[in-house]
PDB file of N, CA and C in Angstrom:
ATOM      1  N   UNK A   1     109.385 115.494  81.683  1.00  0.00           N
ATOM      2  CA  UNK A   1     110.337 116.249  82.473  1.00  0.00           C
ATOM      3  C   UNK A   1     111.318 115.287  83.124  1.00  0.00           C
ATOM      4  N   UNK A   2     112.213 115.514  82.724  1.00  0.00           N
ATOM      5  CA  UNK A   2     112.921 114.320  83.616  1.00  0.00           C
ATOM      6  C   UNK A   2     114.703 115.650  84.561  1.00  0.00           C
ATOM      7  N   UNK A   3     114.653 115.171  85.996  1.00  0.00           N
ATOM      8  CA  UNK A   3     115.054 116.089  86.522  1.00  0.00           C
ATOM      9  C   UNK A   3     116.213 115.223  87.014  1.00  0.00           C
ATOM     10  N   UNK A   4     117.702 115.630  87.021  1.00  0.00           N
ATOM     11  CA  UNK A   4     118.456 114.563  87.486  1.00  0.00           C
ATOM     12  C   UNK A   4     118.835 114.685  89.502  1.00  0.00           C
ATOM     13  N   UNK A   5     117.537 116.060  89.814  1.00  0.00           N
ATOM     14  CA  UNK A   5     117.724 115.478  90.961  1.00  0.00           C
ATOM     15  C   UNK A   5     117.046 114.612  91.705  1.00  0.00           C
ATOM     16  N   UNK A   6     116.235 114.031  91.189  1.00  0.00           N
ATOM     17  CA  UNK A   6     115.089 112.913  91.128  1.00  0.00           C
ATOM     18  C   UNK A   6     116.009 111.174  90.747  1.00  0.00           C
ATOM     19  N   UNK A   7     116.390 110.459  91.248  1.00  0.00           N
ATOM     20  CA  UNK A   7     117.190 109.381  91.072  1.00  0.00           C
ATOM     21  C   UNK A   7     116.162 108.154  91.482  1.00  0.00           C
ATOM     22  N   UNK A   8     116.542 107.407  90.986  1.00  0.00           N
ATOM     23  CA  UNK A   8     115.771 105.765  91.005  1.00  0.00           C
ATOM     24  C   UNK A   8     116.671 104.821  90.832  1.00  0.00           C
ATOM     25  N   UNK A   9     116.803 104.001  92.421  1.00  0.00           N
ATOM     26  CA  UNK A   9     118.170 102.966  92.525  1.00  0.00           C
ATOM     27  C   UNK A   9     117.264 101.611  92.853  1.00  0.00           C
ATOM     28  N   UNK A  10     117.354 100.758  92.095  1.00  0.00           N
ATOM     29  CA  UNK A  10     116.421  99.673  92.868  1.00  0.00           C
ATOM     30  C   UNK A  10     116.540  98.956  93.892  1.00  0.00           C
ATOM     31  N   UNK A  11     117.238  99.291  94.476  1.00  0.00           N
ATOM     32  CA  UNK A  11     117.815  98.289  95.905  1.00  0.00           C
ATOM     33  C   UNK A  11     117.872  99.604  97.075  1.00  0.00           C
ATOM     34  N   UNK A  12     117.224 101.058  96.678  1.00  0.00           N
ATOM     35  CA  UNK A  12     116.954 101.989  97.642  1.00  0.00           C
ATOM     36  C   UNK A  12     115.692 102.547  98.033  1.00  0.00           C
ATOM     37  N   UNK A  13     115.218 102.248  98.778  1.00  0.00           N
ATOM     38  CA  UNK A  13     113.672 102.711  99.451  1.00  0.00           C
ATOM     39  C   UNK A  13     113.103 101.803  98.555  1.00  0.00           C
ATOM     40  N   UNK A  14     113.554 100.796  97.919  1.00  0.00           N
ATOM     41  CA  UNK A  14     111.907  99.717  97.251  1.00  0.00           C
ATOM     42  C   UNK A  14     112.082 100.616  95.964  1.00  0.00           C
ATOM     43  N   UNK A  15     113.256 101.218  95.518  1.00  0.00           N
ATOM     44  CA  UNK A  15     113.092 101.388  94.094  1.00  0.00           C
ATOM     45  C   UNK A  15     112.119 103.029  93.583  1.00  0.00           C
ATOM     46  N   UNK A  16     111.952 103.375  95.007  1.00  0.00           N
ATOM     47  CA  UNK A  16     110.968 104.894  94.932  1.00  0.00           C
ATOM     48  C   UNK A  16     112.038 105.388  94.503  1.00  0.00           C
ATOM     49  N   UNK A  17     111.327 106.594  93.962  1.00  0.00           N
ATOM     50  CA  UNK A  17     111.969 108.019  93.257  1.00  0.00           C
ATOM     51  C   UNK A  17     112.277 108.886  94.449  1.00  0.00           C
ATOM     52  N   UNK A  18     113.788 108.461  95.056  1.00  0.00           N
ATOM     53  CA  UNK A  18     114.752 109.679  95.868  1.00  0.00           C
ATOM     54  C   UNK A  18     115.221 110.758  95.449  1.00  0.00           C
ATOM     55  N   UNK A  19     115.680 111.868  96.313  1.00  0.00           N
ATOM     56  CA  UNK A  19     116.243 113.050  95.734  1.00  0.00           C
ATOM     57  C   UNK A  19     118.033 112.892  95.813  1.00  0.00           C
ATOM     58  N   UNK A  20     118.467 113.212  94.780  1.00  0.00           N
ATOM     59  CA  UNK A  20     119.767 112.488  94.298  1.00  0.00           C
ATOM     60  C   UNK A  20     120.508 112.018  95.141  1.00  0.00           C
ATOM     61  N   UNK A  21     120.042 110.761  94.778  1.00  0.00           N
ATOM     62  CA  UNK A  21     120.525 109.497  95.627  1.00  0.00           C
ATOM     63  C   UNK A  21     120.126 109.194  96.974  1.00  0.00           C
ATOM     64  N   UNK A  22     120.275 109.855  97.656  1.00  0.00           N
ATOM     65  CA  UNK A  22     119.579 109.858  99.017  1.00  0.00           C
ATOM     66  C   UNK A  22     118.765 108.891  99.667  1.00  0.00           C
ATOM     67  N   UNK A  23     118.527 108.575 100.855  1.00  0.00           N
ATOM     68  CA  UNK A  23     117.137 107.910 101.139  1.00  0.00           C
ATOM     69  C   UNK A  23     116.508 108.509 101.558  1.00  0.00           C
ATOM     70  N   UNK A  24     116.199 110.090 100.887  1.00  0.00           N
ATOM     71  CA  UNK A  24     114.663 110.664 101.097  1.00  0.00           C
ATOM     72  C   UNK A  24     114.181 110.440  99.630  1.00  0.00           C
ATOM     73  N   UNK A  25     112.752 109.828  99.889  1.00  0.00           N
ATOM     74  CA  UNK A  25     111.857 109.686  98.527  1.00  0.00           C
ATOM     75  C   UNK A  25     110.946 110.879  98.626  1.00  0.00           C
ATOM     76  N   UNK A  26     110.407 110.818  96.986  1.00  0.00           N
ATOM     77  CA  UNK A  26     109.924 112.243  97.193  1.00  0.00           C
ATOM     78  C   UNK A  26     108.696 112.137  97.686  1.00  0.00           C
ATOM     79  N   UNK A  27     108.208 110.816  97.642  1.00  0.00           N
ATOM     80  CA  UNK A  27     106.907 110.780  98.475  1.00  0.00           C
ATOM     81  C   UNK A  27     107.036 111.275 100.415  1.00  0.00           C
ATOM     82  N   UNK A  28     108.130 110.885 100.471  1.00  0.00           N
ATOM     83  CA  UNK A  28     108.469 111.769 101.673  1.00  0.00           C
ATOM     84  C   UNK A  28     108.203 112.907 101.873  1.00  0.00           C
ATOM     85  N   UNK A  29     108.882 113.976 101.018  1.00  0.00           N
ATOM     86  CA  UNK A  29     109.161 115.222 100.891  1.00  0.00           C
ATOM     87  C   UNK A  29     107.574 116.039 100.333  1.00  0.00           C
ATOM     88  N   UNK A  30     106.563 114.943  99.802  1.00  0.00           N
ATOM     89  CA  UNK A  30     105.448 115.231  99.230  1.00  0.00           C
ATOM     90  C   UNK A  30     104.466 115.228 100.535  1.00  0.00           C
ATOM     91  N   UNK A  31     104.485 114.100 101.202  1.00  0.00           N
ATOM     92  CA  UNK A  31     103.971 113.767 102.813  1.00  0.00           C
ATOM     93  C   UNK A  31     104.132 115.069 103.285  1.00  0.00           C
ATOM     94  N   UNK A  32     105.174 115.630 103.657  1.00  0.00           N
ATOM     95  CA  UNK A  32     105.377 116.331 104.780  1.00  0.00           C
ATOM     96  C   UNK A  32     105.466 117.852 104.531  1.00  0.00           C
ATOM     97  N   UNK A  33     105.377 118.543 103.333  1.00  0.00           N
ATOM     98  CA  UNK A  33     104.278 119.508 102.628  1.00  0.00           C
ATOM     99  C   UNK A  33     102.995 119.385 102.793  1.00  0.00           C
ATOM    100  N   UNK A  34     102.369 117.966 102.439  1.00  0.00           N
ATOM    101  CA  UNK A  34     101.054 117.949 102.668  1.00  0.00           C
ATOM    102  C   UNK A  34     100.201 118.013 104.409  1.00  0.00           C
ATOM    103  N   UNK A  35     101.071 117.676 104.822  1.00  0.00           N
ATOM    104  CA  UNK A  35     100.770 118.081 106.696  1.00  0.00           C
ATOM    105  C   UNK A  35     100.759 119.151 106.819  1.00  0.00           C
ATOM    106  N   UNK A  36     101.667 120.511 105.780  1.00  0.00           N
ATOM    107  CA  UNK A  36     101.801 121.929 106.295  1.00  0.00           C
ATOM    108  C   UNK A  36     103.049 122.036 106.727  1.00  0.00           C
ATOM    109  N   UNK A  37     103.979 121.062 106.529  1.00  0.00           N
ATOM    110  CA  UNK A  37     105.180 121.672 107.332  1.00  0.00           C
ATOM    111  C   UNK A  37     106.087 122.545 105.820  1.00  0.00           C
ATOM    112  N   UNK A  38     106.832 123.806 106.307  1.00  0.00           N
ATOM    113  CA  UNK A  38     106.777 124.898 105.048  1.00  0.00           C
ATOM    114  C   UNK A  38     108.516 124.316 104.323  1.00  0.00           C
ATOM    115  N   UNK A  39     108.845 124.698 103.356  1.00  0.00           N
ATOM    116  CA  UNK A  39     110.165 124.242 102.724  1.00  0.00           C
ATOM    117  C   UNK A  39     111.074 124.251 104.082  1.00  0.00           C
ATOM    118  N   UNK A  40     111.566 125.884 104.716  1.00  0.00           N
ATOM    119  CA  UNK A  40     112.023 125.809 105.505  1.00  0.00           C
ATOM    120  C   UNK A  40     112.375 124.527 106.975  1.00  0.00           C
ATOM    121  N   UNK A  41     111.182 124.187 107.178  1.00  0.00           N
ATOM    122  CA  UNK A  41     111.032 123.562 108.221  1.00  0.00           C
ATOM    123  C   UNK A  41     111.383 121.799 107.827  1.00  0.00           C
ATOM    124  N   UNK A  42     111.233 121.408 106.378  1.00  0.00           N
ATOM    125  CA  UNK A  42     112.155 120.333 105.943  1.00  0.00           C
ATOM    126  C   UNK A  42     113.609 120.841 105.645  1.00  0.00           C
ATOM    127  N   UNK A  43     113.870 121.491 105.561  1.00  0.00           N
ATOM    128  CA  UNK A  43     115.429 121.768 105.107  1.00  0.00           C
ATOM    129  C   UNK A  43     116.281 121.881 106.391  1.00  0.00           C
ATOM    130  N   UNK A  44     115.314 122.193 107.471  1.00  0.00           N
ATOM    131  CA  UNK A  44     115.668 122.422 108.923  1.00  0.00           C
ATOM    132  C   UNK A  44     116.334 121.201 109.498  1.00  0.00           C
ATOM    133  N   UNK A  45     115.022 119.388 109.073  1.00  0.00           N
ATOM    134  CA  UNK A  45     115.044 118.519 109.189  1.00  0.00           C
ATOM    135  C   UNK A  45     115.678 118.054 108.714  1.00  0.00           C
ATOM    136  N   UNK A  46     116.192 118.008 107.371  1.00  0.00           N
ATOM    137  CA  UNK A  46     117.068 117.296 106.876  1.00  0.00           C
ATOM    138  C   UNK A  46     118.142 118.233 105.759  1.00  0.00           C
ATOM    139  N   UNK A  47     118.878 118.539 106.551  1.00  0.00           N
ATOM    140  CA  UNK A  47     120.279 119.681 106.117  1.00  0.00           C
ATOM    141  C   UNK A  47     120.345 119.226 104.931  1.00  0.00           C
ATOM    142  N   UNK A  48     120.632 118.000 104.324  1.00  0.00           N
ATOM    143  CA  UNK A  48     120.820 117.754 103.491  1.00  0.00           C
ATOM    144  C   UNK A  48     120.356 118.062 102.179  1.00  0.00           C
ATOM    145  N   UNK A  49     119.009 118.533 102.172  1.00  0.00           N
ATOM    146  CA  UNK A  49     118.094 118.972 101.280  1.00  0.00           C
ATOM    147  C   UNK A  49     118.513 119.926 100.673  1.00  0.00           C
ATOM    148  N   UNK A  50     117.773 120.731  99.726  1.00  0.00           N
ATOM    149  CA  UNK A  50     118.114 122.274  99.242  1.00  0.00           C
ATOM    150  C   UNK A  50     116.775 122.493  98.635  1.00  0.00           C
ATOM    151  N   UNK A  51     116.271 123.788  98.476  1.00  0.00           N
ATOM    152  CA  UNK A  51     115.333 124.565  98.162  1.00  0.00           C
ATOM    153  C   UNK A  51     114.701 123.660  96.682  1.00  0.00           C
ATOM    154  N   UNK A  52     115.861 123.617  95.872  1.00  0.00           N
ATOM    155  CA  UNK A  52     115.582 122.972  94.611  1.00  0.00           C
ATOM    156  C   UNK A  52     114.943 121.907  94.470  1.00  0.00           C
ATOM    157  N   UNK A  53     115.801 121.003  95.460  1.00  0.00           N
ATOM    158  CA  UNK A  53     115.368 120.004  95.339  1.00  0.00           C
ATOM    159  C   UNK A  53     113.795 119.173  96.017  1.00  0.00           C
ATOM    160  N   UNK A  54     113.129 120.319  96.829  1.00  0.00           N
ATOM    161  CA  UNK A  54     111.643 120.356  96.934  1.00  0.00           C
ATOM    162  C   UNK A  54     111.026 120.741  96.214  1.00  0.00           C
ATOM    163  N   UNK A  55     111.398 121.560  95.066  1.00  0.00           N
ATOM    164  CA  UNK A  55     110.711 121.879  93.874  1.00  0.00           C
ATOM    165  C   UNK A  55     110.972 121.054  92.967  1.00  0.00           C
ATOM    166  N   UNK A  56     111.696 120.236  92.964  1.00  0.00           N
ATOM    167  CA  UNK A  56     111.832 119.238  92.341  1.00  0.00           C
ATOM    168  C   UNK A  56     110.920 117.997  92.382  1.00  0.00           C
ATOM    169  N   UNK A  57     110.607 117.806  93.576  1.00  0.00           N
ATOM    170  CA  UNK A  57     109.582 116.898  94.155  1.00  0.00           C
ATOM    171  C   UNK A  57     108.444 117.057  93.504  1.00  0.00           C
ATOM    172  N   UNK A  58     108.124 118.658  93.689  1.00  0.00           N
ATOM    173  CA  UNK A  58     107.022 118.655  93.320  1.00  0.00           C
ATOM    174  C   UNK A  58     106.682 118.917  91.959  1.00  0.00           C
ATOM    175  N   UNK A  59     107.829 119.118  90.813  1.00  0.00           N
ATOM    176  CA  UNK A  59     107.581 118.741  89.868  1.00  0.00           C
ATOM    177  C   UNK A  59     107.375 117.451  89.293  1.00  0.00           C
ATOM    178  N   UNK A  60     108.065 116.760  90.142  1.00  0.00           N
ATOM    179  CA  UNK A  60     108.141 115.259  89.444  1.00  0.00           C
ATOM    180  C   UNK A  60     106.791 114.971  89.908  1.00  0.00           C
ATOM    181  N   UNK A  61     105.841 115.235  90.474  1.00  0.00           N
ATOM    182  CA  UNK A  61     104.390 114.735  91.294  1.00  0.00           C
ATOM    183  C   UNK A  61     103.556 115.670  90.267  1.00  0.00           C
ATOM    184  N   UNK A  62     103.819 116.680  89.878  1.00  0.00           N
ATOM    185  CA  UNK A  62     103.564 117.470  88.484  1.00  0.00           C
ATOM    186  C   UNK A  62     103.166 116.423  87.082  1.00  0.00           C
ATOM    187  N   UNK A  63     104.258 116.115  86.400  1.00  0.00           N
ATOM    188  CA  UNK A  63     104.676 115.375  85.842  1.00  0.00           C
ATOM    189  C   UNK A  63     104.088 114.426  85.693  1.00  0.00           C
ATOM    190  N   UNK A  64     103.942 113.329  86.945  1.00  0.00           N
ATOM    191  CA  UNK A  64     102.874 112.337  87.182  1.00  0.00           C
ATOM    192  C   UNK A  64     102.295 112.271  87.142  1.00  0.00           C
ATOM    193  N   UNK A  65     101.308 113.447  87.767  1.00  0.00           N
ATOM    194  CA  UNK A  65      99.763 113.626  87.112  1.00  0.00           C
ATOM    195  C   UNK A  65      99.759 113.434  86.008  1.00  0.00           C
ATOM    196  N   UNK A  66     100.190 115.078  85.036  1.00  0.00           N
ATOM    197  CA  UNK A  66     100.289 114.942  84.199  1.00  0.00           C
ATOM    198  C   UNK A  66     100.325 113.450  83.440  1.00  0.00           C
ATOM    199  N   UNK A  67     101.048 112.629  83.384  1.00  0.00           N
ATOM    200  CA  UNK A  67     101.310 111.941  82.471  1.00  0.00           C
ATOM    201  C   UNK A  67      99.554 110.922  82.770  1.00  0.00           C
ATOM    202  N   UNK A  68      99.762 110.318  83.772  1.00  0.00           N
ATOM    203  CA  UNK A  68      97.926 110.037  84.908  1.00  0.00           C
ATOM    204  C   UNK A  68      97.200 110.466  83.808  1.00  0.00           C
ATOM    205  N   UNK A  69      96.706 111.589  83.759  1.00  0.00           N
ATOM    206  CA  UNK A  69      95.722 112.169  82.486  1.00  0.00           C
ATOM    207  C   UNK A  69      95.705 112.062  81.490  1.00  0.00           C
ATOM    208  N   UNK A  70      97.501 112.046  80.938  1.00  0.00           N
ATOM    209  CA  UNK A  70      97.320 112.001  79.422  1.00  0.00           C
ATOM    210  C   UNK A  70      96.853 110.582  79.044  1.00  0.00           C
ATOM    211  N   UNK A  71      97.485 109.570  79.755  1.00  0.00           N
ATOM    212  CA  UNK A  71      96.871 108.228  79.451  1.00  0.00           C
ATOM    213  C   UNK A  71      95.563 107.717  79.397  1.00  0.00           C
ATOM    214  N   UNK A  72      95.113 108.759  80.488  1.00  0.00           N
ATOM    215  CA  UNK A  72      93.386 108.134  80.950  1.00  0.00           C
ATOM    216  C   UNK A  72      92.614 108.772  79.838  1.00  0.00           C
ATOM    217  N   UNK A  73      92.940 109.195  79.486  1.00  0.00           N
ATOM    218  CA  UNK A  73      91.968 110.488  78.321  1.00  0.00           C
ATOM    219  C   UNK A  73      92.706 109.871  76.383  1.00  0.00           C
TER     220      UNK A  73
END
């Protein structure tokens, strides 16, 4: 799956996977779902965001697994 709102700059956040372009990584956006805080309440935090592009996150963490398994197996 490759999603172009998912970007990788190497001289931004250490080269993590941001949401286009940005310096939010999606491990960010993955963090702060995993505490419970709801789409809304990041989009609140950072205007900048959009609906998509948290589903985006969490496809690309999708994906990763995914790929995690196919290798190990």
């Amino acid at each position: 799956m490759t999603d172009s709102r998912i970007t990788l700059e190497p001289g931004k956040r250490g080269g993590r996977p941001c949401i286009r372009g940005l310096r939010i990584s999606v491990y960010d956006v993955l963090e702060m779902l995993a505490e419970g805080m709801s789409e809304a309440e990041i989009i609140e935090d950072f205007t900048e965001l959009e609906p998509a592009d948290i589903r985006a996150c969490l496809a690309f963490a999708a994906d990763r697994e995914h790929n995690l398994y196919t290798v190990a197996v």
